[in-house]
Protein backbone atom coordinates (compact mmCIF):
# COMPACT_ATOMS: atom_id res chain seq x y z
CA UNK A 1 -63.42 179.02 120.24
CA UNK A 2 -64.03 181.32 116.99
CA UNK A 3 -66.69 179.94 114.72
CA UNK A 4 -63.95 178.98 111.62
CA UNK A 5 -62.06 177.08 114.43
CA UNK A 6 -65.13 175.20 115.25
CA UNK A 7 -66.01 174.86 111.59
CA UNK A 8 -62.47 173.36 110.86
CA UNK A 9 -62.63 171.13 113.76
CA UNK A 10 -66.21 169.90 112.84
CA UNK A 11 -64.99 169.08 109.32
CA UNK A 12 -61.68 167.27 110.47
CA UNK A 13 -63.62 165.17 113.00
CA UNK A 14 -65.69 163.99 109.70
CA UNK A 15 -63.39 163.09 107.68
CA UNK A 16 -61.71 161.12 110.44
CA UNK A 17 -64.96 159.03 111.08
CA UNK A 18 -65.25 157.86 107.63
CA UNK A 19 -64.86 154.46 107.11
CA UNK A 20 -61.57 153.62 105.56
CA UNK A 21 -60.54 150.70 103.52
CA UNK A 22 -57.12 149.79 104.99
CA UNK A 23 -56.83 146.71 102.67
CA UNK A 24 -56.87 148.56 99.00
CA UNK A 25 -54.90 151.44 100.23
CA UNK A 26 -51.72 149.78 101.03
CA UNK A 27 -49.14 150.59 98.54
CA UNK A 28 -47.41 147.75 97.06
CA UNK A 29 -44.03 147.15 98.18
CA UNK A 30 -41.25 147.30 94.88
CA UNK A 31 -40.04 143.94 93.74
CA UNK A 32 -37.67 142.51 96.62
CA UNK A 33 -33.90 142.12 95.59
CA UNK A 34 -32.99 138.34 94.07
CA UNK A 35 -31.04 137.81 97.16
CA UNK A 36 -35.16 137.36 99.25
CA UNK A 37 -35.59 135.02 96.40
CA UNK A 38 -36.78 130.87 98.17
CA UNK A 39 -38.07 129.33 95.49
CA UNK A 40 -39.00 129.79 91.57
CA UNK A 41 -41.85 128.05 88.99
CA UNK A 42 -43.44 127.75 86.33
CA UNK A 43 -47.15 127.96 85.47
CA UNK A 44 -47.47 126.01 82.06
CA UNK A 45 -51.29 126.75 81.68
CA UNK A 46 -50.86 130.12 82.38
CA UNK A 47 -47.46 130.87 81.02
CA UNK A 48 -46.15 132.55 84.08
CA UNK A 49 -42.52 132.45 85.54
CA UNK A 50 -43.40 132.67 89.63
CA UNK A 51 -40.76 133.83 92.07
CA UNK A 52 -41.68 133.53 95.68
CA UNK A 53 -39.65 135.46 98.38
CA UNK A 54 -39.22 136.01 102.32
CA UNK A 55 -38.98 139.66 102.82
CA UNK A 56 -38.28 138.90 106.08
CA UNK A 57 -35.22 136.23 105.70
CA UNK A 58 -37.33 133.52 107.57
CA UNK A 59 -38.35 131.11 104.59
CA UNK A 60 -41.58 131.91 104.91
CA UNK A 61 -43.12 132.97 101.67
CA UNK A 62 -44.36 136.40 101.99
CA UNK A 63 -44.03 138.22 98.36
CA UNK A 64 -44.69 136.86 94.93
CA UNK A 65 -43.98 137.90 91.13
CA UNK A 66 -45.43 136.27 88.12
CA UNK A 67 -44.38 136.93 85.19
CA UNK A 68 -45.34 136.01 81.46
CA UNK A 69 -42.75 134.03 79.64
CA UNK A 70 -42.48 135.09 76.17
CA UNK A 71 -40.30 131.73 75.05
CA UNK A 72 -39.57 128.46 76.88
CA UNK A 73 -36.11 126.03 76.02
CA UNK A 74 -33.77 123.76 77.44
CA UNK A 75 -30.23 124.61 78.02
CA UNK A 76 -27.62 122.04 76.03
CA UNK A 77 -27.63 120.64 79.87
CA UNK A 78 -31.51 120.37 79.81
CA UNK A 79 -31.66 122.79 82.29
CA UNK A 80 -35.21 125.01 81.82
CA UNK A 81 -34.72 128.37 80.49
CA UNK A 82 -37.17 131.11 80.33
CA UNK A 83 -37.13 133.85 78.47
CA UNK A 84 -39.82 136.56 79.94
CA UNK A 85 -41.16 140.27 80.39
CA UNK A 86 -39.19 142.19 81.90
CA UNK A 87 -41.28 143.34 85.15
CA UNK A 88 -44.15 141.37 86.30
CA UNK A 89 -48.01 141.22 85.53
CA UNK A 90 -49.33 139.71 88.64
CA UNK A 91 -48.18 140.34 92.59
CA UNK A 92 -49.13 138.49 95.68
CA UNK A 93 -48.75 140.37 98.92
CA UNK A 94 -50.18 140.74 102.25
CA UNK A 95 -53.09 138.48 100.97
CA UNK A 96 -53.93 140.67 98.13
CA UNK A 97 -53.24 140.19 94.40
CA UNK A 98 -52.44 143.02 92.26
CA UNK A 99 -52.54 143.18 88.62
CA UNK A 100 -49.99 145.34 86.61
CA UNK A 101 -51.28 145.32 82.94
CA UNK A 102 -48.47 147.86 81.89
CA UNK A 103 -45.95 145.44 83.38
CA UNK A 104 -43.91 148.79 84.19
CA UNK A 105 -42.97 147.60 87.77
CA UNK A 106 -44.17 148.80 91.19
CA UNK A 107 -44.97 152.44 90.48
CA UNK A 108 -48.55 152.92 92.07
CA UNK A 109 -50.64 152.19 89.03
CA UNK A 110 -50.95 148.97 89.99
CA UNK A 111 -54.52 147.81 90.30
CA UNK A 112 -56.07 145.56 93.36
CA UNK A 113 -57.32 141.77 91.39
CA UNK A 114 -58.51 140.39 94.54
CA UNK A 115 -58.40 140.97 98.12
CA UNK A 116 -58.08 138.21 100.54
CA UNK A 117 -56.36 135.44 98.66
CA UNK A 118 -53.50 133.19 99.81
CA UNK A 119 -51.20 132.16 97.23
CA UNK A 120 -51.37 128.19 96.65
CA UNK A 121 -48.60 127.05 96.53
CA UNK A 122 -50.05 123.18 96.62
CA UNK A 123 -50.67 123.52 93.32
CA UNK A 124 -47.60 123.69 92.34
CA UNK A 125 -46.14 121.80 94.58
CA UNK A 126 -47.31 118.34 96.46
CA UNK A 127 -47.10 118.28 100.28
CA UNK A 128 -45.18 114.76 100.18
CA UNK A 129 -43.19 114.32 97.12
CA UNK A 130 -41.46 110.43 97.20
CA UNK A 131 -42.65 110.80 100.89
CA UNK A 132 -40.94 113.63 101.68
CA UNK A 133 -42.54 117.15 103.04
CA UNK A 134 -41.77 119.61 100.93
């Protein structure tokens, strides 16, 4: 072996045995199609339209948007309607949530808010409601 072979294979073996942060380096999936869409709701102390979806068809909630609402009403049916931004400003995935400030969708300048966080949905939602699971 030549010396700039063994000098290129040195430097490749190094920057293979650095330590890697597989977490923060995952790109963020776009926004799944409505048709992935389980469940929606709404945060009223934070202001934030929430759409939870299965990605993988299973009900199992594995992607979430939040959105700011800009105006809240009720339909003439009383039916909620919300009126928000356009692309979200928080996601949940793969137990990490990202923060897009921009709110200009999934287009990588998306910015890790915290690793290792499960979404909760209890607080939203009550694990018996009249004594039914939910």
């Amino acid at each position: 072996m030549r010396w700039p072979q063994a000098l290129t294979l040195a430097g490749l073996l190094t920057v293979m045995s650095l330590p890697t942060d597989t977490s923060s380096r995952e790109v963020l999936p776009v926004e799944p199609d409505l048709s992935t869409r389980i469940d929606e709701l709404y945060d009223h102390e934070a202001r934030l339209f929430i759409m939870l979806y299965s990605l993988q068809g299973d009900g199992n909630i594995d992607y979430i948007t939040g959105r700011l609402v800009q105006e809240y009403a009720r339909s003439n049916y009383g039916n909620p309607v919300y009126y928000t931004e356009q692309n979200p400003l928080f996601y949940w995935w793969n137990h990490t949530m990202w923060n897009d400030p921009e709110q200009d969708g999934v287009n990588g300048n998306e910015k890790i808010y915290q690793e290792n966080i499960e979404f909760d949905i209890a607080r939203y939602k009550p694990c018996l409601f009249n004594g039914q699971p939910c």
